[in-house]
PDB file of N, CA and C in Angstrom:
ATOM      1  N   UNK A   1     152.033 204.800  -6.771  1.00  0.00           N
ATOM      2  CA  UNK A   1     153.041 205.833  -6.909  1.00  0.00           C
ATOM      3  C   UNK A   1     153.379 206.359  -5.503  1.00  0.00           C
ATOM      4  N   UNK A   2     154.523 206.444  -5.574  1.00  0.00           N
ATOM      5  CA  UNK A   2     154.922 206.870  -4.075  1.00  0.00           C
ATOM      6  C   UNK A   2     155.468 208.210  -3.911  1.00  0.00           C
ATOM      7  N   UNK A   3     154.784 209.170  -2.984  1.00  0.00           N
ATOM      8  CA  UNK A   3     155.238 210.362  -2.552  1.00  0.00           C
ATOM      9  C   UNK A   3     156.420 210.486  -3.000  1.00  0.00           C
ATOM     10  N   UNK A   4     157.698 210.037  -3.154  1.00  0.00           N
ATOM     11  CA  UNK A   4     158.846 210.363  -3.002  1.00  0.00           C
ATOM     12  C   UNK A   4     159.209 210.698  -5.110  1.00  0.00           C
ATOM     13  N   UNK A   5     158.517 210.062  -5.798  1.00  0.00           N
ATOM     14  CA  UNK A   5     158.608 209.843  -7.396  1.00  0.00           C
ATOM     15  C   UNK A   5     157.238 211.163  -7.662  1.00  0.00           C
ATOM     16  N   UNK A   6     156.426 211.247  -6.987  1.00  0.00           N
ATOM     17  CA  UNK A   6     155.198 212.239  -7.787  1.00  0.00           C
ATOM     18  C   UNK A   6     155.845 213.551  -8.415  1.00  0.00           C
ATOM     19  N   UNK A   7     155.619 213.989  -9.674  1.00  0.00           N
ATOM     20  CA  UNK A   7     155.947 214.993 -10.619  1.00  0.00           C
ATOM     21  C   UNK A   7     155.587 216.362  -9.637  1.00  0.00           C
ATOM     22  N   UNK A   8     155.987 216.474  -8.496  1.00  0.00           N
ATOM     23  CA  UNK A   8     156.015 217.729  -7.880  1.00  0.00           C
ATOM     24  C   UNK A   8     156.873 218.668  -7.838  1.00  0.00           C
ATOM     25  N   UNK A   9     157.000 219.631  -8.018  1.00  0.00           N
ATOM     26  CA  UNK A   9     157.996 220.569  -7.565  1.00  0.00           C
ATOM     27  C   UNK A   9     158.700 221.244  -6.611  1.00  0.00           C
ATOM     28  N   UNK A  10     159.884 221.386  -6.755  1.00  0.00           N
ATOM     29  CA  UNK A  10     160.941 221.728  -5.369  1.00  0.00           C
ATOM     30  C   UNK A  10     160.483 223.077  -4.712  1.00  0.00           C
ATOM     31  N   UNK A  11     160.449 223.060  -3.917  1.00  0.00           N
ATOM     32  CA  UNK A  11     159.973 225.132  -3.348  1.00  0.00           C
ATOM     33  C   UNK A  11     161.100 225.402  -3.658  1.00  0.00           C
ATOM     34  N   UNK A  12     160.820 226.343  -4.505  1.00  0.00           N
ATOM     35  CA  UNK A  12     161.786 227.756  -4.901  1.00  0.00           C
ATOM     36  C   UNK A  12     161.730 229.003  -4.204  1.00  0.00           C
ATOM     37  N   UNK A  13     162.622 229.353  -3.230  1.00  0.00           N
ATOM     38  CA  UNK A  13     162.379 230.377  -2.319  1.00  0.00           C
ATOM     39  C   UNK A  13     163.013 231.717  -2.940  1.00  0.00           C
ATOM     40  N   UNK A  14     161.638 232.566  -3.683  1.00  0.00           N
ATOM     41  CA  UNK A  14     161.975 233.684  -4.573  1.00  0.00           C
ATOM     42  C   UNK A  14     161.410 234.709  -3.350  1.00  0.00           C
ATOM     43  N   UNK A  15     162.644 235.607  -3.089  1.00  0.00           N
ATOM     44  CA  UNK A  15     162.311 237.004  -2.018  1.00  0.00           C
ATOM     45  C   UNK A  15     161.495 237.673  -2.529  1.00  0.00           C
ATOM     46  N   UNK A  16     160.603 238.419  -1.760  1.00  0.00           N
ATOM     47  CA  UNK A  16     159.501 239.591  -1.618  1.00  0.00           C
ATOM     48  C   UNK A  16     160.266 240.480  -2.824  1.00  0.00           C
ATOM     49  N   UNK A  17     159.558 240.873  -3.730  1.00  0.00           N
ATOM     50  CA  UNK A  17     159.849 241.965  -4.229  1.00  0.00           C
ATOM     51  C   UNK A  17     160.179 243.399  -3.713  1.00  0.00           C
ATOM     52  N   UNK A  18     159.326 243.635  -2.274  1.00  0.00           N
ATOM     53  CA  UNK A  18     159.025 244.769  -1.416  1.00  0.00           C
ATOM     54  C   UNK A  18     159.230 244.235   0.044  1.00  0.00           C
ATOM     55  N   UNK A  19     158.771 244.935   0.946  1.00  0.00           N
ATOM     56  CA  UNK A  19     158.753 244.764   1.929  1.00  0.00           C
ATOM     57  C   UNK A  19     157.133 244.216   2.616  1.00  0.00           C
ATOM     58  N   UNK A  20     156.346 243.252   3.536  1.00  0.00           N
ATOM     59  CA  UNK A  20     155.465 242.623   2.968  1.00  0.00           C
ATOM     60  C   UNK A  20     154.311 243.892   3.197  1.00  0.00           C
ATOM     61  N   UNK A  21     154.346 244.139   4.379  1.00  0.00           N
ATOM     62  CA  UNK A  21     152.990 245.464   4.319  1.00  0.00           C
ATOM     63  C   UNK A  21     152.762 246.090   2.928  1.00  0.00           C
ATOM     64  N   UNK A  22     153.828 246.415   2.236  1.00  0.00           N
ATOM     65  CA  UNK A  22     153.838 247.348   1.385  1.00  0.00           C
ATOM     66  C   UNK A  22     153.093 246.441   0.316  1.00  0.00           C
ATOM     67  N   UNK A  23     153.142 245.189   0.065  1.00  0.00           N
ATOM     68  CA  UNK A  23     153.214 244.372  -0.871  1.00  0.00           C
ATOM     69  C   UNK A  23     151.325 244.215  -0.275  1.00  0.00           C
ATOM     70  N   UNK A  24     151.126 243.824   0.566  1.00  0.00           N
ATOM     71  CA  UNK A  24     149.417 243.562   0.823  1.00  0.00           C
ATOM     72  C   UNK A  24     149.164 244.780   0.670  1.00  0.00           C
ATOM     73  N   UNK A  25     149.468 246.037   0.738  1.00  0.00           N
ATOM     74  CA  UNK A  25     148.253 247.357   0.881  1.00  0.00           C
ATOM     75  C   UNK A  25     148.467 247.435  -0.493  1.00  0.00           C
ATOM     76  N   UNK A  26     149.079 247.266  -1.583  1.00  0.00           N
ATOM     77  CA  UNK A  26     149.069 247.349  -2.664  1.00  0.00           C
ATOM     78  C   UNK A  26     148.189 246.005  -3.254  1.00  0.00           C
ATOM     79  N   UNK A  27     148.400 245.275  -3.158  1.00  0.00           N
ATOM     80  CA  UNK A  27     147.240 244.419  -2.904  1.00  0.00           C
ATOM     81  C   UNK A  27     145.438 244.701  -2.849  1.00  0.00           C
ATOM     82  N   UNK A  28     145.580 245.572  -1.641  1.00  0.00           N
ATOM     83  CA  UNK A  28     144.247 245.698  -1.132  1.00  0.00           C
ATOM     84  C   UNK A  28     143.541 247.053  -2.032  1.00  0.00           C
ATOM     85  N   UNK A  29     144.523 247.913  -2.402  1.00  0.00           N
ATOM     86  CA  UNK A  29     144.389 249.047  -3.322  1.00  0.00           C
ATOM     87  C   UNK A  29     144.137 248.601  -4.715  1.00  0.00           C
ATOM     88  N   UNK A  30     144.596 247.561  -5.059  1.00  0.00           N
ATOM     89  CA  UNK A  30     144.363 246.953  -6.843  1.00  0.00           C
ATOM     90  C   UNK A  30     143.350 246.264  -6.540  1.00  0.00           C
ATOM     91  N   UNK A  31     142.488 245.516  -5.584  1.00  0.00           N
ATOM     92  CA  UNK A  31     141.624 244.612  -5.740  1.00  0.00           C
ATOM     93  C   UNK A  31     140.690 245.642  -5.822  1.00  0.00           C
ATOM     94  N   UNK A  32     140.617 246.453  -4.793  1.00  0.00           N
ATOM     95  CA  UNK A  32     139.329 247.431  -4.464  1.00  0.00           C
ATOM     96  C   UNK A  32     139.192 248.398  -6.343  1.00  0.00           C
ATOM     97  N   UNK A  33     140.312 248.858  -6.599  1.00  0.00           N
ATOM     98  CA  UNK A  33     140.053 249.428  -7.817  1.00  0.00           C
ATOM     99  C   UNK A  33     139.494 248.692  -8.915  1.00  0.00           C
ATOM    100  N   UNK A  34     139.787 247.122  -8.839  1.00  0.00           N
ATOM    101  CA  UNK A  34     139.528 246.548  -9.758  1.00  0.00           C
ATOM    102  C   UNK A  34     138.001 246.624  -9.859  1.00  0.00           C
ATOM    103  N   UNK A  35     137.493 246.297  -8.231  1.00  0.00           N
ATOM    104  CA  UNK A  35     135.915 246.235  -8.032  1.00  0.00           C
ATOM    105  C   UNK A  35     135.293 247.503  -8.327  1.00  0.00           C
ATOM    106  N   UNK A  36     136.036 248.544  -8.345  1.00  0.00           N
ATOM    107  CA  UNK A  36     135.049 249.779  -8.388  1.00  0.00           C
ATOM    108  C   UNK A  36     135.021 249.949 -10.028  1.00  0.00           C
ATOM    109  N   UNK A  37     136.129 249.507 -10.740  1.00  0.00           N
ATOM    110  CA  UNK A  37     135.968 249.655 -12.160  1.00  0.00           C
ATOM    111  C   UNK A  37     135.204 248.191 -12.662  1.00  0.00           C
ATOM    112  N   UNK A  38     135.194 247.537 -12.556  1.00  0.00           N
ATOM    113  CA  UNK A  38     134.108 246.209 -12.843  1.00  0.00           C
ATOM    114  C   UNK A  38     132.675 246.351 -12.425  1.00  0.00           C
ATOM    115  N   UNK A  39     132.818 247.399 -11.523  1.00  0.00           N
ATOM    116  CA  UNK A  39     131.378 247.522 -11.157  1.00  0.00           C
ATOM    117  C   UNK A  39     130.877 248.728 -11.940  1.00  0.00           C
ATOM    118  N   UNK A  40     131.858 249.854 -11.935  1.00  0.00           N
ATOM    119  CA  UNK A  40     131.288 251.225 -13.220  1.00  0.00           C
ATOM    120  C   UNK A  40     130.973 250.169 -14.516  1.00  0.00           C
ATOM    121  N   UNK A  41     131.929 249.437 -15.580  1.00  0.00           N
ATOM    122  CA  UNK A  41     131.509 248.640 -16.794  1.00  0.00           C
ATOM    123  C   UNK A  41     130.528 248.233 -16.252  1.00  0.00           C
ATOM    124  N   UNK A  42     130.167 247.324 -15.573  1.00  0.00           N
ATOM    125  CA  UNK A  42     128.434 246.162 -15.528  1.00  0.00           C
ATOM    126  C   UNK A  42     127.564 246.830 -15.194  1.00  0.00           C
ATOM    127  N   UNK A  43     127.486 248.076 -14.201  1.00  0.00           N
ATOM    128  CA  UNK A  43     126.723 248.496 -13.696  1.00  0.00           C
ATOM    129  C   UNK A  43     126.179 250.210 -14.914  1.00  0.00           C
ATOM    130  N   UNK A  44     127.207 250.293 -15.658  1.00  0.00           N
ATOM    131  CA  UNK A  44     126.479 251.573 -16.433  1.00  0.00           C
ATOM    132  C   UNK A  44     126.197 250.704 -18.150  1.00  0.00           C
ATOM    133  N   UNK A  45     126.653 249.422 -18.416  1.00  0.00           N
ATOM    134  CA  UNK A  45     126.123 248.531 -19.015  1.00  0.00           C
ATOM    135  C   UNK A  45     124.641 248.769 -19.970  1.00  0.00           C
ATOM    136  N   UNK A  46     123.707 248.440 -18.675  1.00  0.00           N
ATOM    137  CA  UNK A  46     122.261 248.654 -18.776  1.00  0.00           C
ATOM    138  C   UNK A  46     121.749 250.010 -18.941  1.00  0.00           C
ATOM    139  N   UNK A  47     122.153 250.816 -18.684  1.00  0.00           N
ATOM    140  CA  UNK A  47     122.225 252.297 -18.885  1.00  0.00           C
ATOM    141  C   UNK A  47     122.474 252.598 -20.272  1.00  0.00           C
ATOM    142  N   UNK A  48     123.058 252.014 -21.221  1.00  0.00           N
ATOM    143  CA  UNK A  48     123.797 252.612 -22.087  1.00  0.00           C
ATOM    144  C   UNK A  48     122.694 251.807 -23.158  1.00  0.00           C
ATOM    145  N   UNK A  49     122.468 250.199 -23.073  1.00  0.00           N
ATOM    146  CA  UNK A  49     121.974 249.623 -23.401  1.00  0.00           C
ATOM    147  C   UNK A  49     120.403 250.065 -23.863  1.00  0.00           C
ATOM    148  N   UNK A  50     119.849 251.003 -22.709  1.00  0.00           N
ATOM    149  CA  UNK A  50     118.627 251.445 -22.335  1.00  0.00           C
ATOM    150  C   UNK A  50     118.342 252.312 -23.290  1.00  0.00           C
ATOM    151  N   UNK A  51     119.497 253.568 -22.982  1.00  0.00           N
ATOM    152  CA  UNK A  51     119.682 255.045 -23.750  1.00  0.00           C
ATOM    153  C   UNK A  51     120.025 254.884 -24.720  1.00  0.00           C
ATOM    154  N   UNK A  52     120.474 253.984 -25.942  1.00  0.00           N
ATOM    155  CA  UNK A  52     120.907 253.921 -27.119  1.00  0.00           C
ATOM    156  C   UNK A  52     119.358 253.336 -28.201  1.00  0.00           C
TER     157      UNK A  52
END
């Protein structure tokens, strides 16, 4: 099969929703929240598990 036939797709050049800073610190703000709430569930888990 030759590069030129492989079932790949065309780049579709879809614009930034935002402007990009804005777009990574929002980014960096949802990951970190995600970790601090994934870590309250697993981490009070065993706690609850314990006390019940």
């Amino acid at each position: 099969m030759t590069p030129a036939s492989m079932p790949i797709p065309s780049f579709d050049p879809i614009p930034m929703p935002a402007p990009e800073p804005l777009v990574h610190g929002l980014l960096v703000v949802t990951v970190l929240l995600h970790a601090l709430f994934v870590n309250l569930v697993l981490g009070s888990t065993p706690i609850m598990v314990v006390t019940e």
